[in-house]
N, C-alpha and C. Protein backbone atom coordinates (compact mmCIF):
# COMPACT_ATOMS: atom_id res chain seq x y z
N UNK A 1 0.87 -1.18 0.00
CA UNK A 1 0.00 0.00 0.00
C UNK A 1 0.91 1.23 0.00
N UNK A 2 0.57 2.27 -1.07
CA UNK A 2 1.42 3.36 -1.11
C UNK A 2 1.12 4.33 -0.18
N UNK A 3 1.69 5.17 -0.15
CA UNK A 3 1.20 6.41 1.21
C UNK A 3 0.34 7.56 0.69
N UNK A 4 0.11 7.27 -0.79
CA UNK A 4 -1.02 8.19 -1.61
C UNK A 4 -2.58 7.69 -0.86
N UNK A 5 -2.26 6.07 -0.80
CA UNK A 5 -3.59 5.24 -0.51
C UNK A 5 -4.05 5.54 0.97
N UNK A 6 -2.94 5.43 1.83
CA UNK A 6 -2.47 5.16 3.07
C UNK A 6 -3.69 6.73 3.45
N UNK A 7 -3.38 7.60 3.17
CA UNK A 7 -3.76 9.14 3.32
C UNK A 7 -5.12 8.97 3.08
N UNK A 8 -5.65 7.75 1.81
CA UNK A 8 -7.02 8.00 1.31
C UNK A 8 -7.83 7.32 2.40
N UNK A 9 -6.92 6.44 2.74
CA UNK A 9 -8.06 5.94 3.92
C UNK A 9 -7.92 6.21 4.87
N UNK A 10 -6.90 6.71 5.24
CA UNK A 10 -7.22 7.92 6.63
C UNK A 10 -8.52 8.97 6.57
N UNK A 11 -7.97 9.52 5.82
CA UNK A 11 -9.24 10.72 5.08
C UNK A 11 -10.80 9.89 5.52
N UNK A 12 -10.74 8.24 4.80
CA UNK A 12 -12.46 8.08 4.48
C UNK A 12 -12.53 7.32 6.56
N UNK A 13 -11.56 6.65 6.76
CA UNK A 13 -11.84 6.42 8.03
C UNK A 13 -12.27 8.04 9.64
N UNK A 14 -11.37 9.36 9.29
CA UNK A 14 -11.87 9.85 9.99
C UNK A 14 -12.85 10.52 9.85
N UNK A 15 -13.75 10.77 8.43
CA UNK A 15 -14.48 10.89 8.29
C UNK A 15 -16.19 10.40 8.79
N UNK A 16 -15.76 9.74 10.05
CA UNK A 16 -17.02 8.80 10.32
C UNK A 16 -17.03 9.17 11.72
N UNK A 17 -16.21 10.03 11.93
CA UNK A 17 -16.28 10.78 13.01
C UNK A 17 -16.95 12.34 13.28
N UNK A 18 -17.83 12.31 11.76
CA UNK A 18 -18.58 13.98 11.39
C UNK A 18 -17.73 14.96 13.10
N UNK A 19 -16.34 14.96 12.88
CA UNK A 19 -16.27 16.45 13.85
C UNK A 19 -14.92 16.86 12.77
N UNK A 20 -15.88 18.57 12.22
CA UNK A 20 -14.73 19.04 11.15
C UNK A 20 -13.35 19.56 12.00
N UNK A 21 -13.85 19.60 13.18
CA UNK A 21 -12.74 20.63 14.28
C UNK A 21 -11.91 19.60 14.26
N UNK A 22 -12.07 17.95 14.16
CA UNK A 22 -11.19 16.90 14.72
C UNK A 22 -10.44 16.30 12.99
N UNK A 23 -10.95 16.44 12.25
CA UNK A 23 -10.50 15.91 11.12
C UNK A 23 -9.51 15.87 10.44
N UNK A 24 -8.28 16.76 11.07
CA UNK A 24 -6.86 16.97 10.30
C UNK A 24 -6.13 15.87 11.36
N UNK A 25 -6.30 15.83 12.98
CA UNK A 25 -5.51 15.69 13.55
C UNK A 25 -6.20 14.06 13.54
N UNK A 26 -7.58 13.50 13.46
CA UNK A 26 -7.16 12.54 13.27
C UNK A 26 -6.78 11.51 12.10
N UNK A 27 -7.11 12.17 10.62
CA UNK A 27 -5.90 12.06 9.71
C UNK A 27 -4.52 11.84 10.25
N UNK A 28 -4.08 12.72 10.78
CA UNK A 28 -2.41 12.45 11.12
C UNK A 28 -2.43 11.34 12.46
N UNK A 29 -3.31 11.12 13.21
CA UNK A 29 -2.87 10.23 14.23
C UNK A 29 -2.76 8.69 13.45
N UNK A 30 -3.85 8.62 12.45
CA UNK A 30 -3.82 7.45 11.42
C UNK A 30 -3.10 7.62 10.43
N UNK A 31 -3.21 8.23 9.98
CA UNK A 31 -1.27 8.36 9.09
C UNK A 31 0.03 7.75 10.11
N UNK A 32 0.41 8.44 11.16
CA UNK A 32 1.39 8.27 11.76
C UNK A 32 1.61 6.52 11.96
N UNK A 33 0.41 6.49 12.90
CA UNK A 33 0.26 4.87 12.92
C UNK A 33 0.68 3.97 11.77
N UNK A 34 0.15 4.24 10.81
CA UNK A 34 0.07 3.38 9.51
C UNK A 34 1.90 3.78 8.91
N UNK A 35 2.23 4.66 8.32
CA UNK A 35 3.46 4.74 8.20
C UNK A 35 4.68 4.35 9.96
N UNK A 36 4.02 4.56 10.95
CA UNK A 36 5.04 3.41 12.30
C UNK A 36 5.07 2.11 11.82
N UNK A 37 3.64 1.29 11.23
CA UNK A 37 3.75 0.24 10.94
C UNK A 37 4.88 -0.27 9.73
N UNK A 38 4.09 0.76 8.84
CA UNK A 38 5.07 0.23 7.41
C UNK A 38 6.48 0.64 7.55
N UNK A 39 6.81 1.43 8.09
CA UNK A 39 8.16 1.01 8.33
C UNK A 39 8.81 0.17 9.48
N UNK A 40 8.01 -0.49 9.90
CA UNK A 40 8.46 -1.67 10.81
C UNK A 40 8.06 -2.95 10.14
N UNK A 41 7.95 -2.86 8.73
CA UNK A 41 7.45 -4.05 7.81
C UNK A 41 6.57 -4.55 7.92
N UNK A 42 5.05 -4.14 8.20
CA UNK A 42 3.72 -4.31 8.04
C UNK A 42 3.43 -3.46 6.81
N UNK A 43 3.20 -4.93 5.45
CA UNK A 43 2.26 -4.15 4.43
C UNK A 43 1.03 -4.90 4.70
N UNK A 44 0.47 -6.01 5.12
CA UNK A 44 -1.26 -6.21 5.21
C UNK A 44 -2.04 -4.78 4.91
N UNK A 45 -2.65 -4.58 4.48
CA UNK A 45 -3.98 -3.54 4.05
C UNK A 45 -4.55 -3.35 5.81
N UNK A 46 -4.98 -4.83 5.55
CA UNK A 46 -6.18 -4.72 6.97
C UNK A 46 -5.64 -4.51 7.87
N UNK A 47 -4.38 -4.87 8.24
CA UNK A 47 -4.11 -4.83 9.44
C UNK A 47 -3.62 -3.31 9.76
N UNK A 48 -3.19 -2.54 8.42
CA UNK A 48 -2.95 -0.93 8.44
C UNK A 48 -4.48 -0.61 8.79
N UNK A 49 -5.38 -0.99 8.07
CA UNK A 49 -6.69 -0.04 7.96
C UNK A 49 -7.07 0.01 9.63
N UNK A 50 -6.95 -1.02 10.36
CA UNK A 50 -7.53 -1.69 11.66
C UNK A 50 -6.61 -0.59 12.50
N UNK A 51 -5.26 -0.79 12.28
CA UNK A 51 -4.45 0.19 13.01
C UNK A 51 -4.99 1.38 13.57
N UNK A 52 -5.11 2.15 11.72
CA UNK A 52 -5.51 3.48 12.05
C UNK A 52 -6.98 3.62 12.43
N UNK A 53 -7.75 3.00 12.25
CA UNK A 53 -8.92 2.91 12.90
C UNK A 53 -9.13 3.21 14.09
N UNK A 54 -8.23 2.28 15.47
CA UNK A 54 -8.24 2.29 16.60
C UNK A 54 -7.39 3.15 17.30
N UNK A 55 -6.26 3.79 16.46
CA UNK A 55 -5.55 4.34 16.93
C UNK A 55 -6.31 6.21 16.96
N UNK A 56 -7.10 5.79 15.75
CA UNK A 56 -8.50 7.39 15.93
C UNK A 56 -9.56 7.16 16.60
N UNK A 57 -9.70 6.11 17.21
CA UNK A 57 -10.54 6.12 17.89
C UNK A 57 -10.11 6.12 19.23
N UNK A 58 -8.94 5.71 19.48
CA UNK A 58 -8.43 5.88 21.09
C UNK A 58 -8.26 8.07 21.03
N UNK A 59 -8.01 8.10 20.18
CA UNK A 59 -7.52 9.92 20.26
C UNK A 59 -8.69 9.98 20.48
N UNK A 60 -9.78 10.07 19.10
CA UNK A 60 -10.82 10.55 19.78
C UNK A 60 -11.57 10.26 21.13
N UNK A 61 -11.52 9.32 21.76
CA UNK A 61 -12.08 9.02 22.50
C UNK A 61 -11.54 9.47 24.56
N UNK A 62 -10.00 9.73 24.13
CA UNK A 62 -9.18 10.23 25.39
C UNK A 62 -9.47 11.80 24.80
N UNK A 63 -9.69 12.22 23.55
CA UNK A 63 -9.56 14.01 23.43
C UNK A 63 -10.90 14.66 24.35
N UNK A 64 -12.18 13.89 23.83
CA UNK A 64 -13.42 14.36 23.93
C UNK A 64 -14.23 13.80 25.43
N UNK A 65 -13.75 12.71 25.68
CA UNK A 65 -14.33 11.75 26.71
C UNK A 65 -13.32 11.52 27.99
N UNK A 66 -12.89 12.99 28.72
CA UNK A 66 -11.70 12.69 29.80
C UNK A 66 -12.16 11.87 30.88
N UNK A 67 -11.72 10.75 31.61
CA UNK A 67 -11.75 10.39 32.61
C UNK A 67 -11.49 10.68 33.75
N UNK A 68 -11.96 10.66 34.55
CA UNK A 68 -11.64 11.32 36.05
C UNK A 68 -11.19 9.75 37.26
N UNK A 69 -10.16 10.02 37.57
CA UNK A 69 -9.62 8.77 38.64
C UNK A 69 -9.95 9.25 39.95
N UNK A 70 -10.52 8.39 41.05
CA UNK A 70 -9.91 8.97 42.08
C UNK A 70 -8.92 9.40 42.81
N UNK A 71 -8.43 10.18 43.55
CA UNK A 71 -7.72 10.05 44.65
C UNK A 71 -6.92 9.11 45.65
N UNK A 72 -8.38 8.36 45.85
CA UNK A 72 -8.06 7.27 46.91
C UNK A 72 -8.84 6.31 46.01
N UNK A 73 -8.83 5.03 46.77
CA UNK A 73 -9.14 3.86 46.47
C UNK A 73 -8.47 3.24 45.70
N UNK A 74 -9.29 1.68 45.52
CA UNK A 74 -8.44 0.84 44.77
C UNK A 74 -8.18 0.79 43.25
N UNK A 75 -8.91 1.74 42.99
CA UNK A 75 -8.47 1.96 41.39
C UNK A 75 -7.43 2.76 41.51
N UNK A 76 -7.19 3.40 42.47
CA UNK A 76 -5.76 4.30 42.95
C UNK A 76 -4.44 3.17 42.39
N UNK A 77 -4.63 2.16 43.01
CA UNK A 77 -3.54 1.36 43.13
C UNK A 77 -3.41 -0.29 42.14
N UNK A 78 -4.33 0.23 41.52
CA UNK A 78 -4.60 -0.82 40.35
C UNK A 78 -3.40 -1.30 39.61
N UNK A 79 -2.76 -2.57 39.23
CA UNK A 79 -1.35 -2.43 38.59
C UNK A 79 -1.20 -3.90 38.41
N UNK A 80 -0.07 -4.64 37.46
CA UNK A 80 0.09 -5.73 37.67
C UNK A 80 1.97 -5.76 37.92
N UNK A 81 2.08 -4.70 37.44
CA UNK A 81 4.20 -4.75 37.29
C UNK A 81 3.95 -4.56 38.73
N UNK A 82 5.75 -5.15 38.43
CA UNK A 82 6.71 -4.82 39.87
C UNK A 82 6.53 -3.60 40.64
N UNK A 83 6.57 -2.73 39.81
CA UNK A 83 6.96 -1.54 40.42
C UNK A 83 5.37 -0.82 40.63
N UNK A 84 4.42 -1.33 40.66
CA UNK A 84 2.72 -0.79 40.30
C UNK A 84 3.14 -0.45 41.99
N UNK A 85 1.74 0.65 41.63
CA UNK A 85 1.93 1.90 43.07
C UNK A 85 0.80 0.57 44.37
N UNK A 86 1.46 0.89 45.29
CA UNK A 86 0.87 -0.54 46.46
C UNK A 86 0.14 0.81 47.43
N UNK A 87 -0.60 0.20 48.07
CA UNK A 87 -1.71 0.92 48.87
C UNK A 87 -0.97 1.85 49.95
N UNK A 88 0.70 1.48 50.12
CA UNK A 88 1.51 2.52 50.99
C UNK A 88 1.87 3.49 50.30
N UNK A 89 2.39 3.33 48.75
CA UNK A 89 2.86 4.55 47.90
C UNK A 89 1.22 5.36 47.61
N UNK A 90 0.15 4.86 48.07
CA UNK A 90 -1.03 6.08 47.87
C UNK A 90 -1.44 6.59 48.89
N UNK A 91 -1.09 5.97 50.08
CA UNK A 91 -1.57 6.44 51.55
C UNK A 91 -0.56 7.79 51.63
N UNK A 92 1.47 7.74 50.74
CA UNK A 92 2.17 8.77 51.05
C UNK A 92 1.13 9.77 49.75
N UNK A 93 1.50 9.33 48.80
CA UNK A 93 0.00 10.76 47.46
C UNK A 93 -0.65 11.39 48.52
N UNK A 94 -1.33 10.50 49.06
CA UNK A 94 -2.33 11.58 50.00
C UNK A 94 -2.00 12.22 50.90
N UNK A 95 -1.08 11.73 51.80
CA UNK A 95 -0.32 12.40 52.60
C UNK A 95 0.24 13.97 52.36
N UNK A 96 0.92 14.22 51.37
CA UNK A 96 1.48 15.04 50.69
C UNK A 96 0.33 15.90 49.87
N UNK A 97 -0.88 14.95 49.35
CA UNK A 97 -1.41 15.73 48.75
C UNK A 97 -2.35 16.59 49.13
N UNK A 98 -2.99 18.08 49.59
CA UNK A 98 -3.30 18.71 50.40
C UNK A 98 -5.30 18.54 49.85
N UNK A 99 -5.10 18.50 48.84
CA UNK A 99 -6.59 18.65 48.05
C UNK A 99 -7.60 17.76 48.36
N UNK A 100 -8.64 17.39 48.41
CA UNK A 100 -9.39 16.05 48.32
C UNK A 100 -10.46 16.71 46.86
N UNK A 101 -10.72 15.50 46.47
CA UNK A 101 -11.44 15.12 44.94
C UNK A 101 -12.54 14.48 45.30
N UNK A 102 -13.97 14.61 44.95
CA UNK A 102 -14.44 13.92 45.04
C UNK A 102 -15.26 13.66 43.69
N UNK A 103 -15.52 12.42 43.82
CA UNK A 103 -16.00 11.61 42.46
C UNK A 103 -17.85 11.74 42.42
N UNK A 104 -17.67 11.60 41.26
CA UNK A 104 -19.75 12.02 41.12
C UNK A 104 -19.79 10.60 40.76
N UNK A 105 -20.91 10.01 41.07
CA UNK A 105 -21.23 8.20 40.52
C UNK A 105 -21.24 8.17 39.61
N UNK A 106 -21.58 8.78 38.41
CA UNK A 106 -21.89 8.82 37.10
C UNK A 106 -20.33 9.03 36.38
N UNK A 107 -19.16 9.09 36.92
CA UNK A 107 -17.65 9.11 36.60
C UNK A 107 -17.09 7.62 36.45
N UNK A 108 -16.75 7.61 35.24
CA UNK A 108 -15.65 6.49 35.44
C UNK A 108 -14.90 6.07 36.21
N UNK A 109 -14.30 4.40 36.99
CA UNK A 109 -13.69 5.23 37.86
C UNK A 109 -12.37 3.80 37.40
N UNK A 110 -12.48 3.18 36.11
CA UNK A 110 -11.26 2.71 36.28
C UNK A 110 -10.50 3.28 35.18
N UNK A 111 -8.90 3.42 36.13
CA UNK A 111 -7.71 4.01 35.29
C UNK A 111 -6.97 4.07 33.97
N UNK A 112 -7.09 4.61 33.57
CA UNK A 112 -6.61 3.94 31.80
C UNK A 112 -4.89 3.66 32.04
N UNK A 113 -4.48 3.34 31.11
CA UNK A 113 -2.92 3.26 31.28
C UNK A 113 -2.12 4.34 31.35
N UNK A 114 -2.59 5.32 30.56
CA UNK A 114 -1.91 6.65 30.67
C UNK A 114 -2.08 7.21 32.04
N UNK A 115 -2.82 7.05 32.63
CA UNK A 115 -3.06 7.71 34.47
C UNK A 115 -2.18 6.93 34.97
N UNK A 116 -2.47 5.33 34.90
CA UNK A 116 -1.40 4.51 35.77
C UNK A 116 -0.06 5.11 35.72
N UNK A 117 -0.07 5.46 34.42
CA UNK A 117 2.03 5.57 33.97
C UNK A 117 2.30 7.07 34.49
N UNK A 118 1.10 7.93 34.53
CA UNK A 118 1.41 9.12 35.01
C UNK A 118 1.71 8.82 36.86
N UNK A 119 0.77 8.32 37.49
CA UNK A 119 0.86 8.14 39.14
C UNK A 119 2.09 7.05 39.27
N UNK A 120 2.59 6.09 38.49
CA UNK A 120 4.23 5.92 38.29
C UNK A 120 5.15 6.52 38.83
N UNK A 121 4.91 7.82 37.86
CA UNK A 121 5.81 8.35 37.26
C UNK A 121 5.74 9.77 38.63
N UNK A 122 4.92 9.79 38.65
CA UNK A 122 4.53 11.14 39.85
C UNK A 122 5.24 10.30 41.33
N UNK A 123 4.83 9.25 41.52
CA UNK A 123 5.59 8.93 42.66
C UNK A 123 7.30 8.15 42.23
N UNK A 124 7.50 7.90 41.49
CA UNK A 124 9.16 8.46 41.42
C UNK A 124 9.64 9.82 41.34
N UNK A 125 8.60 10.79 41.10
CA UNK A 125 9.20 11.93 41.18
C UNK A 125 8.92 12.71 42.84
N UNK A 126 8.01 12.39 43.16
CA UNK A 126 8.45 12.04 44.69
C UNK A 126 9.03 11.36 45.38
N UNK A 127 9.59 10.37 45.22
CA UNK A 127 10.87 9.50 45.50
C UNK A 127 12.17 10.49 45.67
N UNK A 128 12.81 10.98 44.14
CA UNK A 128 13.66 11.20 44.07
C UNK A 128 13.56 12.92 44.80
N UNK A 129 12.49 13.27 45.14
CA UNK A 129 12.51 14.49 45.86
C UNK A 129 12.74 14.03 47.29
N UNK A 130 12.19 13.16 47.82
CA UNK A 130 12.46 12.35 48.94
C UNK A 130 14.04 12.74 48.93
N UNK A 131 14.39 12.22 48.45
CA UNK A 131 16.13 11.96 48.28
C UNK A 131 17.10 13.09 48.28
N UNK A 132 16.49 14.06 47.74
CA UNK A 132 17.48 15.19 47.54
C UNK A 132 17.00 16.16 49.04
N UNK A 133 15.77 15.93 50.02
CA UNK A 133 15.42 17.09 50.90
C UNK A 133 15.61 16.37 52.20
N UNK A 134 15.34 15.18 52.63
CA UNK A 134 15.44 14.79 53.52
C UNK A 134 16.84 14.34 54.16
N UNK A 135 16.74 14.04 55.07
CA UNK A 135 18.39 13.25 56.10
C UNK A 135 18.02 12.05 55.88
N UNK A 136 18.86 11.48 56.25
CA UNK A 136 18.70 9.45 56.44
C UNK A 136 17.76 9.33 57.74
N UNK A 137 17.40 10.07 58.54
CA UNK A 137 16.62 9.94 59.91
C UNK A 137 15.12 10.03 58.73
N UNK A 138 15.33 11.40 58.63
CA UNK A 138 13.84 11.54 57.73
C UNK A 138 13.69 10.19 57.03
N UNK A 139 14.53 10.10 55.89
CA UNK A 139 14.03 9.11 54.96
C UNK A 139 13.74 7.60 55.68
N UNK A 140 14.27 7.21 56.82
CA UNK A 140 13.82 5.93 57.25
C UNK A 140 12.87 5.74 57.78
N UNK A 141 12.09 6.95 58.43
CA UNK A 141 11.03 7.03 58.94
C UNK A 141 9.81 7.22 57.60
N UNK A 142 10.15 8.26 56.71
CA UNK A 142 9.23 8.09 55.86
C UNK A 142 9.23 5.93 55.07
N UNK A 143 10.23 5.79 54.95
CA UNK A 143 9.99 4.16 54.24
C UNK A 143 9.46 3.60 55.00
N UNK A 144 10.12 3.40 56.87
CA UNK A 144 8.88 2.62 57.43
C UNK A 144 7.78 2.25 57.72
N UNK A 145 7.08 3.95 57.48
CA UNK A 145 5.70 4.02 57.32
C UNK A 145 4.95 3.79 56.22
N UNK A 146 5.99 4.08 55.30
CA UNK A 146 4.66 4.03 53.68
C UNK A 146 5.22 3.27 53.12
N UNK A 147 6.24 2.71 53.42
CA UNK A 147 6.99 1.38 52.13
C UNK A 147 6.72 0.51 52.51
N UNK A 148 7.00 0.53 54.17
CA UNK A 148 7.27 -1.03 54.75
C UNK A 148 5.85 -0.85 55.88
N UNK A 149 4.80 -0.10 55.81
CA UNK A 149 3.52 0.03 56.21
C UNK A 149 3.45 -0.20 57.57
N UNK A 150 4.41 0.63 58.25
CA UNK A 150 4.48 0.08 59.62
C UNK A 150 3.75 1.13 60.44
N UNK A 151 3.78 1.55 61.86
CA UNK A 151 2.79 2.23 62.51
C UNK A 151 3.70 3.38 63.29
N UNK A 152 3.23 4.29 63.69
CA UNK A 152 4.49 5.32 64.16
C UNK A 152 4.45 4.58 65.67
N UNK A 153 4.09 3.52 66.60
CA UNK A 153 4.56 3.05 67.32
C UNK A 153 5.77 2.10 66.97
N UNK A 154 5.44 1.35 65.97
CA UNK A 154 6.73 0.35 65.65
C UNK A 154 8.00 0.87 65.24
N UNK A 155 7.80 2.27 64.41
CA UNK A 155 8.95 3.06 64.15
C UNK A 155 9.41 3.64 65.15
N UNK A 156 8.19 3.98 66.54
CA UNK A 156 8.93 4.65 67.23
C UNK A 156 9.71 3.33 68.08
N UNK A 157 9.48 2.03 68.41
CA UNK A 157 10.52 1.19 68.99
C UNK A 157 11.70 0.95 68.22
N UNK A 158 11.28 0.73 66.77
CA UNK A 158 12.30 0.81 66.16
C UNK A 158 13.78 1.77 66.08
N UNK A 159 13.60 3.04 66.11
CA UNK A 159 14.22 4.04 66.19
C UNK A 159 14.57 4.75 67.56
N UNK A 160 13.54 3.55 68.75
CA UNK A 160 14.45 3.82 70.21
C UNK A 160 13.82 5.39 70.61
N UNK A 161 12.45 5.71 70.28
CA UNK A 161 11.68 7.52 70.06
C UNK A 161 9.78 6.87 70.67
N UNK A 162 9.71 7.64 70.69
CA UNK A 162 8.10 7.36 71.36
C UNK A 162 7.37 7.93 70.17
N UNK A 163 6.06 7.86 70.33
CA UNK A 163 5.21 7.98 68.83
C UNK A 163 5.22 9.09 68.59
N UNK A 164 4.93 10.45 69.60
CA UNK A 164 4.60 12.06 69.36
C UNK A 164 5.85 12.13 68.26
N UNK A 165 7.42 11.70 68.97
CA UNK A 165 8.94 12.07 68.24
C UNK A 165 8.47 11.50 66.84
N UNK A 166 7.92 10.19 67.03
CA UNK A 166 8.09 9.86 65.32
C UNK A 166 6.97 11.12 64.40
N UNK A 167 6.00 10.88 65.09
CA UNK A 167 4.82 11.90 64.51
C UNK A 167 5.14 13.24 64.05
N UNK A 168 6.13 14.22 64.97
CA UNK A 168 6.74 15.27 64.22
C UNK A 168 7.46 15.25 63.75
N UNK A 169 8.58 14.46 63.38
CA UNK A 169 9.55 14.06 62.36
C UNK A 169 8.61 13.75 60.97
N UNK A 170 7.99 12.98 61.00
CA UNK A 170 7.05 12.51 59.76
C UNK A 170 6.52 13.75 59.22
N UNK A 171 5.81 14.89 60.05
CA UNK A 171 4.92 15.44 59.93
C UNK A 171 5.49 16.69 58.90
N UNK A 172 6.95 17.09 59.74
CA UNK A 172 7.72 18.08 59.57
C UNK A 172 8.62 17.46 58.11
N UNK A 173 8.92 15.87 58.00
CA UNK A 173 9.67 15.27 56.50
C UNK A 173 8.48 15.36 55.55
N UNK A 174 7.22 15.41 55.92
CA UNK A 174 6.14 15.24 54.63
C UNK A 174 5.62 17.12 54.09
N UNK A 175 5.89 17.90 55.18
CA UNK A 175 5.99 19.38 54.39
C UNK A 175 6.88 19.58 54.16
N UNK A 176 7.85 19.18 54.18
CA UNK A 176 9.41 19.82 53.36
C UNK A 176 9.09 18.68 51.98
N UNK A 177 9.07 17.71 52.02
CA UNK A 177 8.93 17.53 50.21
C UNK A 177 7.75 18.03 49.53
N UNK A 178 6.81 18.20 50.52
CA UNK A 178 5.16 18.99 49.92
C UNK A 178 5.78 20.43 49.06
N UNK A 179 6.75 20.85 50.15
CA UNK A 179 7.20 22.26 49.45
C UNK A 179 8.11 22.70 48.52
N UNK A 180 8.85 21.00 48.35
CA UNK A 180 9.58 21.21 47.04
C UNK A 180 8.85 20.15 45.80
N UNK A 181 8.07 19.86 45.92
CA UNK A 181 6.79 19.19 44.92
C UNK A 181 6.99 20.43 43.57
């Protein structure tokens, strides 16, 4: 299939989307697709046409139709990798995070992949802020509590401190990275 053709059926595929405001860009999201393929040595027709099909219909459908995640809960922490965010890396989100959200019933409420990879990606970037603001006192107290899900009594035996000591240490390590967020 040439890229004269490639264009024609972009054209007749986003066309079935009657929005003139959307019609260049999803031309090019099905172009792009279809030429990613063919130069990764996919000539099948169908399997180009199918491509760009879904690949305008995921645009359109994340452009016009945003999802809203919660905050909390278990769609918070939804994941199957190694590294997927565990119910301690959302208990610290909230911790840190000052706002509350609340969800209308009529909201979607499970995560697409792009949210997952964003709340990833947001708590390694709280990680590595972790890292650059805190002491090794701070940072062990923050892991024991939200990594290793322990209780500010066990940290406080742990660390040889009674709970109030652990409680303002925590309190005082979770606004200093709030403030370099």
């Amino acid at each position: 299939m040439n890229n004269r053709k490639i264009i024609k059926m972009c054209m007749l595929l986003a066309r079935k989307y009657s929005d003139p405001q959307e019609f260049d860009d999803l031309v090019s999201e099905g172009l792009i697709k279809c030429l990613e393929l063919k130069n990764s040595g996919v000539t099948n027709p169908k399997i180009l046409y199918k491509s760009a099909a879904i690949q305008m219909n995921e645009y359109y459908n994340i452009r016009k139709h945003t999802v809203f995640v919660p905050v909390q809960g278990k769609a918070k922490g939804l994941s199957v990798e190694n590294d997927s965010i565990n119910w301690t890396d959302v208990a610290m989100f909230n911790a840190l995070r000052a706002e509350v959200i609340e969800l209308n019933e009529n909201v979607a409420t499970t995560p697409s992949v792009e949210i997952e990879y964003e709340q990833k990606e947001w708590i390694r970037h709280i990680k590595s802020i972790m890292v650059e603001v805190l002491d090794k006192e701070e940072m062990k107290i923050i892991d024991m509590r939200y990594f290793s899900n322990m209780t500010q009594d066990e940290v406080g035996n742990e660390l040889g401190h009674n709970k109030m000591w652990v409680s303002r240490k925590e309190k005082a390590a979770l606004s200093r990275v709030r403030n370099n967020l």
